[in-house]
PDB file of N, CA and C in Angstrom:
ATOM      1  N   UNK A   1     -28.666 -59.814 -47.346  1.00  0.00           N
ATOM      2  CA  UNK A   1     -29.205 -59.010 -46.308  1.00  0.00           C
ATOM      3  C   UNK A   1     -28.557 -59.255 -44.968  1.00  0.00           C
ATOM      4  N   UNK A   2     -28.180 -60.204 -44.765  1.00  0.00           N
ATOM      5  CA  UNK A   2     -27.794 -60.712 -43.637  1.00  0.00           C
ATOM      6  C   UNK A   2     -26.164 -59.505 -43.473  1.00  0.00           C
ATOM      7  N   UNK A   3     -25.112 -59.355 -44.507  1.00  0.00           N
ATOM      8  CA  UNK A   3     -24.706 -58.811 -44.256  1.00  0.00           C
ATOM      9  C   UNK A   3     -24.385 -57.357 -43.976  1.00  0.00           C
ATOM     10  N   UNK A   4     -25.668 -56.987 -44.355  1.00  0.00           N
ATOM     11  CA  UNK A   4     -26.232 -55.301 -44.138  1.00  0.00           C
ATOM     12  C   UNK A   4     -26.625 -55.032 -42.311  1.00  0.00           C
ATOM     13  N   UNK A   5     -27.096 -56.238 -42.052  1.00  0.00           N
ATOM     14  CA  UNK A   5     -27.536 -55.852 -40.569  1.00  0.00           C
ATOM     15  C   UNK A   5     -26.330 -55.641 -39.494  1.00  0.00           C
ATOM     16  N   UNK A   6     -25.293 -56.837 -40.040  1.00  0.00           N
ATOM     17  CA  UNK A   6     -23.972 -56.260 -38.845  1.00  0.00           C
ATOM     18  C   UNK A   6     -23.284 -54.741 -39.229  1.00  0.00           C
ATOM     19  N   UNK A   7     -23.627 -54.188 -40.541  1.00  0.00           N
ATOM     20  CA  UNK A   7     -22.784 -53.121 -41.131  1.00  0.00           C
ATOM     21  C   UNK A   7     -23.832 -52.098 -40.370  1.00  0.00           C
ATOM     22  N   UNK A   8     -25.140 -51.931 -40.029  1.00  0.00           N
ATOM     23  CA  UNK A   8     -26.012 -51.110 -39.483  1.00  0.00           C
ATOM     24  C   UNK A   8     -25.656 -51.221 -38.263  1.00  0.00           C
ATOM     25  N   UNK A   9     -25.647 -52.293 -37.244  1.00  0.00           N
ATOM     26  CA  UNK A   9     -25.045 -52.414 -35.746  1.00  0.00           C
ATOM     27  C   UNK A   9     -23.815 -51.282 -35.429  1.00  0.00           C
ATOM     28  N   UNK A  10     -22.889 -51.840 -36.807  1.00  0.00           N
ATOM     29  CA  UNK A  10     -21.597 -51.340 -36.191  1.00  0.00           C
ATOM     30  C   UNK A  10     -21.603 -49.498 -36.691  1.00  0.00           C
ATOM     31  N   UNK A  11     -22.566 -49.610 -37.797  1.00  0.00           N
ATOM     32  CA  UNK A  11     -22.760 -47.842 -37.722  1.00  0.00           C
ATOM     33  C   UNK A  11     -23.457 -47.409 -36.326  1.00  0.00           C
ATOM     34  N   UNK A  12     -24.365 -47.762 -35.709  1.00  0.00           N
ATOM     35  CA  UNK A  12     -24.808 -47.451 -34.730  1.00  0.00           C
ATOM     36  C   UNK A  12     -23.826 -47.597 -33.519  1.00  0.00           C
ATOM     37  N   UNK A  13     -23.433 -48.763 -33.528  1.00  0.00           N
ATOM     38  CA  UNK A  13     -22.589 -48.748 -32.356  1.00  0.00           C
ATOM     39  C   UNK A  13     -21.587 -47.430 -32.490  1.00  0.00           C
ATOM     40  N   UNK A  14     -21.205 -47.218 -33.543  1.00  0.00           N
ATOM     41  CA  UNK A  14     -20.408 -46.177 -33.819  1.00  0.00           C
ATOM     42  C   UNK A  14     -20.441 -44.902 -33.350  1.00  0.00           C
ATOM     43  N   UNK A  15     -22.235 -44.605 -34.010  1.00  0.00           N
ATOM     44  CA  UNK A  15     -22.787 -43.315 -34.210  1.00  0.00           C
ATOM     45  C   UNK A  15     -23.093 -43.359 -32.005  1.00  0.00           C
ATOM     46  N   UNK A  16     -23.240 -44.180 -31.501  1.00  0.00           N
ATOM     47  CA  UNK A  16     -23.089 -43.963 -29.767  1.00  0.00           C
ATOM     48  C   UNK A  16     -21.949 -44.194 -29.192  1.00  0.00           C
ATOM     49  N   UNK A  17     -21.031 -44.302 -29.611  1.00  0.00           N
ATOM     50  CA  UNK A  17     -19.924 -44.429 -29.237  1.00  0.00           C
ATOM     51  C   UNK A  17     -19.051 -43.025 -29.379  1.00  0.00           C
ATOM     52  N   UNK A  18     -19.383 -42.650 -30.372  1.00  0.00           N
ATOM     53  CA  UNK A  18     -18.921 -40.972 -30.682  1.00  0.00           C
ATOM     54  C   UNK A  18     -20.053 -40.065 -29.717  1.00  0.00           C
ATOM     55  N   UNK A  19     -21.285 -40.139 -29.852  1.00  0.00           N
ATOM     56  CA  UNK A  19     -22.009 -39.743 -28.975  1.00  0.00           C
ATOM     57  C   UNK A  19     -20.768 -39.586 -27.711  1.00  0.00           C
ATOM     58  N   UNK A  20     -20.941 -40.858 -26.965  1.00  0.00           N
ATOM     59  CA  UNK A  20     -20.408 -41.100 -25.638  1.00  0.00           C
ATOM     60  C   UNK A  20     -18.978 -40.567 -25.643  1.00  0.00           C
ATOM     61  N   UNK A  21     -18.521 -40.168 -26.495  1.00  0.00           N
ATOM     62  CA  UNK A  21     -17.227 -39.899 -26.245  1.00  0.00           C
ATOM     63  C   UNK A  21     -17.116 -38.741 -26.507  1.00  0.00           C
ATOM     64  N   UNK A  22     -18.070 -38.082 -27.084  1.00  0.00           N
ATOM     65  CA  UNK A  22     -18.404 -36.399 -27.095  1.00  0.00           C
ATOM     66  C   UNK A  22     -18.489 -36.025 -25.273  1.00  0.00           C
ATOM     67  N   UNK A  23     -19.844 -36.793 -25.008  1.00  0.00           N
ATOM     68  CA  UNK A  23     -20.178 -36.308 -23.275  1.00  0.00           C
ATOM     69  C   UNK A  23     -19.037 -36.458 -22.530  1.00  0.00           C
ATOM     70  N   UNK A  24     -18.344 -37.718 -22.785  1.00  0.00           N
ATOM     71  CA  UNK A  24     -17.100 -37.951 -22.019  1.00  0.00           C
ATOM     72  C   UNK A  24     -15.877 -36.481 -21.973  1.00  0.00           C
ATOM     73  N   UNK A  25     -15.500 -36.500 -22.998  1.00  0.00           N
ATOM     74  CA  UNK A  25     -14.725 -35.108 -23.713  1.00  0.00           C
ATOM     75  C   UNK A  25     -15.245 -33.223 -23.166  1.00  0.00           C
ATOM     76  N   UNK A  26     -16.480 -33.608 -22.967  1.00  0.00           N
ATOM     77  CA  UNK A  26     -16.801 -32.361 -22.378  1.00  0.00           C
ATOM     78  C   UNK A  26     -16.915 -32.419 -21.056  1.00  0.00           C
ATOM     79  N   UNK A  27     -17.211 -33.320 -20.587  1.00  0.00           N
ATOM     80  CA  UNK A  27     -17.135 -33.674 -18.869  1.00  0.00           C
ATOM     81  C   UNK A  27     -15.698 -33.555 -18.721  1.00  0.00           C
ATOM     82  N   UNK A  28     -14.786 -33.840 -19.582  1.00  0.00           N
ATOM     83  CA  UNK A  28     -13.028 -33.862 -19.075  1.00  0.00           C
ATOM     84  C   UNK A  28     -12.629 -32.468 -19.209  1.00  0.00           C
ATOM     85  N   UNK A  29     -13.342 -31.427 -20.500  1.00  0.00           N
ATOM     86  CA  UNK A  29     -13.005 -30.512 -20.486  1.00  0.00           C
ATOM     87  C   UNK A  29     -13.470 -29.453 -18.978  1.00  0.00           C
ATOM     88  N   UNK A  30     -14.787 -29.711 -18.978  1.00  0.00           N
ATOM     89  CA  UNK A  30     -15.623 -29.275 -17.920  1.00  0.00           C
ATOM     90  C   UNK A  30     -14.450 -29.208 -16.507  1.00  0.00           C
ATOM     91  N   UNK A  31     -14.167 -30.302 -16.212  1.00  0.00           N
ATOM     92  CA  UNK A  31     -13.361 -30.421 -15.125  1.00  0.00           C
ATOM     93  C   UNK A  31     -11.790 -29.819 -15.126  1.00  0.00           C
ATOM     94  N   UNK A  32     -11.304 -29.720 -16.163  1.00  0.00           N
ATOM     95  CA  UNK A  32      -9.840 -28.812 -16.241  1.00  0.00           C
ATOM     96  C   UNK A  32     -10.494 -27.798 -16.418  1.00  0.00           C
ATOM     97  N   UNK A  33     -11.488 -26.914 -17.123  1.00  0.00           N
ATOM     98  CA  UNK A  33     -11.080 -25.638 -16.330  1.00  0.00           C
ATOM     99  C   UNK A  33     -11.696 -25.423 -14.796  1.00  0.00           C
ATOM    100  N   UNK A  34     -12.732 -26.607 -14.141  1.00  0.00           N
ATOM    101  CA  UNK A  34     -12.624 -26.144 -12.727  1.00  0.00           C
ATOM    102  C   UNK A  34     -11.524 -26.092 -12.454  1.00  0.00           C
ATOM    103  N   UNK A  35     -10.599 -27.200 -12.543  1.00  0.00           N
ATOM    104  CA  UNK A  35      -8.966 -27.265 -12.194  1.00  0.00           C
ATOM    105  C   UNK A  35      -8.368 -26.212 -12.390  1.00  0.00           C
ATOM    106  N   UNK A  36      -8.314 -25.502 -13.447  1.00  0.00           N
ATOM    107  CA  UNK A  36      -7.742 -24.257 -13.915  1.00  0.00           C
ATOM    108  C   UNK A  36      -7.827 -22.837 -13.170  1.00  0.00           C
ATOM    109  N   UNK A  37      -9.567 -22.945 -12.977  1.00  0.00           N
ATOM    110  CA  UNK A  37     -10.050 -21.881 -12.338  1.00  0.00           C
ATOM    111  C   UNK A  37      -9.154 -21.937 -10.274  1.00  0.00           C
ATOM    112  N   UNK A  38      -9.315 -23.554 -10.027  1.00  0.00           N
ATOM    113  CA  UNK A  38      -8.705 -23.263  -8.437  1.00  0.00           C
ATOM    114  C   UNK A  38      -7.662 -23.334  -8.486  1.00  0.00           C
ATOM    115  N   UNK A  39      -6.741 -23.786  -9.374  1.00  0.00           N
ATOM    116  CA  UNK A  39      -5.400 -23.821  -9.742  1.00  0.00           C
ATOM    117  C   UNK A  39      -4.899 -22.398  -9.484  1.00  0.00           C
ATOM    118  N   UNK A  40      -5.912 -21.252 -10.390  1.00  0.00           N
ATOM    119  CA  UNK A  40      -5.429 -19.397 -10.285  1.00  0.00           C
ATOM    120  C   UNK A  40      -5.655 -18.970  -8.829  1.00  0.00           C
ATOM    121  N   UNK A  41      -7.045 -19.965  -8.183  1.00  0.00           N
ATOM    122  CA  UNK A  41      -7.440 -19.157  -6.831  1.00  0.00           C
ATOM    123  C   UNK A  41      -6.219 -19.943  -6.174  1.00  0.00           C
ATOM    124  N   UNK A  42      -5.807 -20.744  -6.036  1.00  0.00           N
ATOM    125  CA  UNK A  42      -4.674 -21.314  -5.448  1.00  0.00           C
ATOM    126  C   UNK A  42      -3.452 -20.663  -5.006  1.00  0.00           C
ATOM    127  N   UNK A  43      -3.143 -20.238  -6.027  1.00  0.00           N
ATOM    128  CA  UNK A  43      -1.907 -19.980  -6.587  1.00  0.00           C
ATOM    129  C   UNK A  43      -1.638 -18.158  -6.075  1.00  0.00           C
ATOM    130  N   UNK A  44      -3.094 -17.406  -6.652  1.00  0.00           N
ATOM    131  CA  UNK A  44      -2.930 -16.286  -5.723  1.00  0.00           C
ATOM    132  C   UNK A  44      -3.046 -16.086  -4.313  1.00  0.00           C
ATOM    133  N   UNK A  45      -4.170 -16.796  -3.799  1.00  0.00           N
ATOM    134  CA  UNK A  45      -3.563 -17.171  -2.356  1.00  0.00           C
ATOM    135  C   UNK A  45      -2.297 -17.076  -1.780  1.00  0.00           C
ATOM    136  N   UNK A  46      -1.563 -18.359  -2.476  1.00  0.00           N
ATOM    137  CA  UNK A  46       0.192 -18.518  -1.909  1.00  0.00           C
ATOM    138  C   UNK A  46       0.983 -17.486  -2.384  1.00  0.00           C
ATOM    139  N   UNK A  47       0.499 -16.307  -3.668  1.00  0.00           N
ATOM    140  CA  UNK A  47       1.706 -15.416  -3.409  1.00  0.00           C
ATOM    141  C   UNK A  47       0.934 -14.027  -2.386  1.00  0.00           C
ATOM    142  N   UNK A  48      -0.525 -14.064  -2.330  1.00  0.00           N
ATOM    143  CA  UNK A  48      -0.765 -13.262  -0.804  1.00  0.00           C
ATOM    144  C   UNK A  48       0.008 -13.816   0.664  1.00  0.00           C
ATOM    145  N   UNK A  49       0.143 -14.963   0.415  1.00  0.00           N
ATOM    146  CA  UNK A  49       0.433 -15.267   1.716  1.00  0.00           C
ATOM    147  C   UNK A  49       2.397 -15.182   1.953  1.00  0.00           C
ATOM    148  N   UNK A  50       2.879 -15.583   0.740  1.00  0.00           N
ATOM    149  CA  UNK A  50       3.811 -15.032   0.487  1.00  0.00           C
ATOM    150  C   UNK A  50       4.556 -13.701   0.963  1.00  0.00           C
ATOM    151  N   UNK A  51       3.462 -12.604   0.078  1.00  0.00           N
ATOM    152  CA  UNK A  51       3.677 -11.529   0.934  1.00  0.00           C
ATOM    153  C   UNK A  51       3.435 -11.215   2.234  1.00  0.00           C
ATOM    154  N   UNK A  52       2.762 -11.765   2.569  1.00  0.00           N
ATOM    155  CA  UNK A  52       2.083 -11.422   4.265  1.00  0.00           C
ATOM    156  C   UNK A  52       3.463 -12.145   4.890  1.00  0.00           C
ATOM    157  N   UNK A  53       3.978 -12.950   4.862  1.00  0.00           N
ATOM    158  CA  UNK A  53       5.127 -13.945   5.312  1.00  0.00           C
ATOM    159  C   UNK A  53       6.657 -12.827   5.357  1.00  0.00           C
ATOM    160  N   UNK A  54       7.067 -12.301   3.835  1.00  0.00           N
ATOM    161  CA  UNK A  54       7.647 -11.379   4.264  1.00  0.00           C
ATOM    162  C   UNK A  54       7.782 -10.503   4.732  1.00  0.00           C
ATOM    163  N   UNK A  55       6.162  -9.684   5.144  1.00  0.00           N
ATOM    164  CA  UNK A  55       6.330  -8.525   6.052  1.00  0.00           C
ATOM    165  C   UNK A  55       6.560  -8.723   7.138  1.00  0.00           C
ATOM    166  N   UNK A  56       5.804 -10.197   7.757  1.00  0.00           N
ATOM    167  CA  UNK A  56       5.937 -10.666   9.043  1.00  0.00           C
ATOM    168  C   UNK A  56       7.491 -10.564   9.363  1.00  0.00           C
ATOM    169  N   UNK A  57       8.175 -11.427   8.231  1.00  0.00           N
ATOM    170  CA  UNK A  57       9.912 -11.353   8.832  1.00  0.00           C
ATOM    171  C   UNK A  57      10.119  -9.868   8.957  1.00  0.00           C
ATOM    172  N   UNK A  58       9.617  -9.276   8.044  1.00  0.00           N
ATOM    173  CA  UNK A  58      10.900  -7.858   8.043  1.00  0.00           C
ATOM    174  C   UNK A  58      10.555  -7.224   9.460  1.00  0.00           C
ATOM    175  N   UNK A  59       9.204  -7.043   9.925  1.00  0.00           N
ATOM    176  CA  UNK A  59       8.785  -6.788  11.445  1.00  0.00           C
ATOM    177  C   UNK A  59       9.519  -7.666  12.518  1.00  0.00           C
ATOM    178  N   UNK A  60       9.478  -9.181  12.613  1.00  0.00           N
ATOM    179  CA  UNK A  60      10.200  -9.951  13.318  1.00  0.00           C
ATOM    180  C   UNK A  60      11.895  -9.009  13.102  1.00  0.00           C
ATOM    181  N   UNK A  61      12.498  -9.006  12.315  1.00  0.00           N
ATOM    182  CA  UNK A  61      14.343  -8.431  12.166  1.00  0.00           C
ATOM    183  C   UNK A  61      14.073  -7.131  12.752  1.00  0.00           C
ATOM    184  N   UNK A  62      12.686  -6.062  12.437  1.00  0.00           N
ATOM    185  CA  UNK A  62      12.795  -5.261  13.363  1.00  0.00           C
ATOM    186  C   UNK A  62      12.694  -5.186  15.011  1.00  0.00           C
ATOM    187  N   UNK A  63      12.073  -6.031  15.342  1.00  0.00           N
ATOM    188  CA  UNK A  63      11.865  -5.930  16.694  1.00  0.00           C
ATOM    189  C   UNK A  63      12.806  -6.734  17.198  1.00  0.00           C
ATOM    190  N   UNK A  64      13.464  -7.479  16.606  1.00  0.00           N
ATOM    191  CA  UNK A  64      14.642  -8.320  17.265  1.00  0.00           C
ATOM    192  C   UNK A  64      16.032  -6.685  17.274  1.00  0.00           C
ATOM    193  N   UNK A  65      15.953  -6.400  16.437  1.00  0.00           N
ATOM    194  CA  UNK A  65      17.391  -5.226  16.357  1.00  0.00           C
ATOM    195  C   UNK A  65      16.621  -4.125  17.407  1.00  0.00           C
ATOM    196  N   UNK A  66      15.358  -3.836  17.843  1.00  0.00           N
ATOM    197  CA  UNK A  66      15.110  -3.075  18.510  1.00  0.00           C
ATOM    198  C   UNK A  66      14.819  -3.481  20.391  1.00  0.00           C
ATOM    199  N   UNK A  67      14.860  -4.760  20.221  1.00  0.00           N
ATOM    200  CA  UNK A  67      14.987  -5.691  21.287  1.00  0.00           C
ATOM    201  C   UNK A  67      17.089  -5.433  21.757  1.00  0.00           C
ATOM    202  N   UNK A  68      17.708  -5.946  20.563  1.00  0.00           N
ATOM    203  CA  UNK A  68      18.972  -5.659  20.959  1.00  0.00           C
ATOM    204  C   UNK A  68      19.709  -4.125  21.195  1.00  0.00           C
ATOM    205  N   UNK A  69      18.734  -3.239  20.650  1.00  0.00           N
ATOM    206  CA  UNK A  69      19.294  -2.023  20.965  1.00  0.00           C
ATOM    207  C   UNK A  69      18.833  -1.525  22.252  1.00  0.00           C
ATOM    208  N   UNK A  70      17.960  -1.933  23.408  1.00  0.00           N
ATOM    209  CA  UNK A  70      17.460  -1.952  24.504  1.00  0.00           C
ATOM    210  C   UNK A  70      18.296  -2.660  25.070  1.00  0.00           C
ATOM    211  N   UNK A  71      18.680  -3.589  24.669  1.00  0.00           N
ATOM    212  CA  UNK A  71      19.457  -4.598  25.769  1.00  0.00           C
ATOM    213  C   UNK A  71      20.977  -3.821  25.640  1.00  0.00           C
ATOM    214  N   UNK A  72      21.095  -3.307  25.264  1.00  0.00           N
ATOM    215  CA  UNK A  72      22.871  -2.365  24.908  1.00  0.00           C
ATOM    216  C   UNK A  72      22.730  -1.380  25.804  1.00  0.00           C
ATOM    217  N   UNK A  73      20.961  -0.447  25.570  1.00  0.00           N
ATOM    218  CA  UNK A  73      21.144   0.336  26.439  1.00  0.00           C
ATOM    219  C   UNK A  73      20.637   0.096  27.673  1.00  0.00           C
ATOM    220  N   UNK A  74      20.495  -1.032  27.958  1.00  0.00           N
ATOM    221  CA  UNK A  74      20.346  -1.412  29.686  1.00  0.00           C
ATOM    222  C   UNK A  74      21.337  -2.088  30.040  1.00  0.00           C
ATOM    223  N   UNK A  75      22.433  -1.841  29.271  1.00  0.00           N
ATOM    224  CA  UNK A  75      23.677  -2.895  29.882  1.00  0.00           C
ATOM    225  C   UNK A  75      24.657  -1.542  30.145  1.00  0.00           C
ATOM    226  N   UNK A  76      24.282  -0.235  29.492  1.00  0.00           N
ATOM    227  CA  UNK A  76      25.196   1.064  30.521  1.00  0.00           C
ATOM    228  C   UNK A  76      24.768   1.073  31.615  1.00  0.00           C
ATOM    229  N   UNK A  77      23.305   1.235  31.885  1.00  0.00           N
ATOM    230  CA  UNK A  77      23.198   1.149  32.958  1.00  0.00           C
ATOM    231  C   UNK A  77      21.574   1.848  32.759  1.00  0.00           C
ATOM    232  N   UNK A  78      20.633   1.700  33.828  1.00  0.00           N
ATOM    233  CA  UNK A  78      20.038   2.433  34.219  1.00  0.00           C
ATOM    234  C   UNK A  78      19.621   3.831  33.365  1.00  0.00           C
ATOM    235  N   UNK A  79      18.610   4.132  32.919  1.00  0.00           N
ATOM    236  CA  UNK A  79      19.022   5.492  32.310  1.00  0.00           C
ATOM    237  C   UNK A  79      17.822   6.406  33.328  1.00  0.00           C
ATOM    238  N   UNK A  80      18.132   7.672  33.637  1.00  0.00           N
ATOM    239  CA  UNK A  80      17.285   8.160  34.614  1.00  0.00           C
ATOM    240  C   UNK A  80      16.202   8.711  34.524  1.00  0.00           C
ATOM    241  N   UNK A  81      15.813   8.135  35.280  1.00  0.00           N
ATOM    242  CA  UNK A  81      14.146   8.284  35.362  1.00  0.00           C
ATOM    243  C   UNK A  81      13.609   9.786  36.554  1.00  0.00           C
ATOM    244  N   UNK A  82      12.727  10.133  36.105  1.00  0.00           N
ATOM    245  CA  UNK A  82      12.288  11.091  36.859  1.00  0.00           C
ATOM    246  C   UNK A  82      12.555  11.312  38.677  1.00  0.00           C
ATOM    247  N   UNK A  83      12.923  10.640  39.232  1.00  0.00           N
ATOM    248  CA  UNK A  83      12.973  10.430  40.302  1.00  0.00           C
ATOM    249  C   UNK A  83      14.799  10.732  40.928  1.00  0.00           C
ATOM    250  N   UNK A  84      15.115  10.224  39.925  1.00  0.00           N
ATOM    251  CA  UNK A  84      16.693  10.894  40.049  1.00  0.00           C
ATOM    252  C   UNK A  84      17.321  12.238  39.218  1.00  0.00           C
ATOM    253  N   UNK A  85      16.119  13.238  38.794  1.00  0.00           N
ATOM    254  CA  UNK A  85      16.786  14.178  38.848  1.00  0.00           C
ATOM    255  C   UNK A  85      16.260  15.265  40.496  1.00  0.00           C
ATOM    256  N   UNK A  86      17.485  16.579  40.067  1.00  0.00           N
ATOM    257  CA  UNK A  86      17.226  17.634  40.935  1.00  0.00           C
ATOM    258  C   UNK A  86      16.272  18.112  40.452  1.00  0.00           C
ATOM    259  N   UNK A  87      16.038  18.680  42.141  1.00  0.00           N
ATOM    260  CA  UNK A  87      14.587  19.517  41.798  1.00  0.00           C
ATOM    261  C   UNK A  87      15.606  20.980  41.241  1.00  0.00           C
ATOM    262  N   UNK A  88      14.522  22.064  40.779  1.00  0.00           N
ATOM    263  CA  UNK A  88      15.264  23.235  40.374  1.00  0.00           C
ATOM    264  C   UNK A  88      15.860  24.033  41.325  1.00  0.00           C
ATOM    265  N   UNK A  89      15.609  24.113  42.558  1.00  0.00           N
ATOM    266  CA  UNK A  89      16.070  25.204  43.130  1.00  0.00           C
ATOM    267  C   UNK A  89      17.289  24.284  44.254  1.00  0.00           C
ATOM    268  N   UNK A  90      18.023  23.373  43.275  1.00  0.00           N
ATOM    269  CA  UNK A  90      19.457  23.202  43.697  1.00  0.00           C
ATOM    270  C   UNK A  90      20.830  23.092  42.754  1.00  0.00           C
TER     271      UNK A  90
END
């Protein structure tokens, strides 16, 4: 008898040990797909922002080429403003 009681321990220890490593196993699963789930919110974020980033440049290259096409035409000169034309009856 004596050796039936350590063979019952170690089934038990067993039978909670699988227990515990069930809860464990689902708590790990539990947590990769939170991971998973902010991993996608993550991830679409950075290619929204992505895009928002390249429109910003393509606006920045526009207003810089429309910045330099002002500065070309203020380097002819002056362009005239109401005040320097004739009136009509000359």
């Amino acid at each position: 008898m004596n050796n039936d009681t350590p063979q019952r321990e170690s089934i038990t220890e067993t039978t909670e040990s699988s227990a515990e490593t069930a809860q464990r196993l689902e708590a790990i699963e539990s947590r990769l797909a939170y991971q998973e789930h902010w991993l996608d919110t993550l991830d679409a974020a950075i290619a929204q922002q992505e895009r928002r980033l390249m429109e910003l440049e393509r606006l920045s290259r526009m207003m810089q080429e429309r910045m330099r096409e002002l500065r070309s035409a203020d380097s002819l000169g002056p362009a005239p403003g109401p005040e320097d034309e004739l009136p009509p009856h000359y």
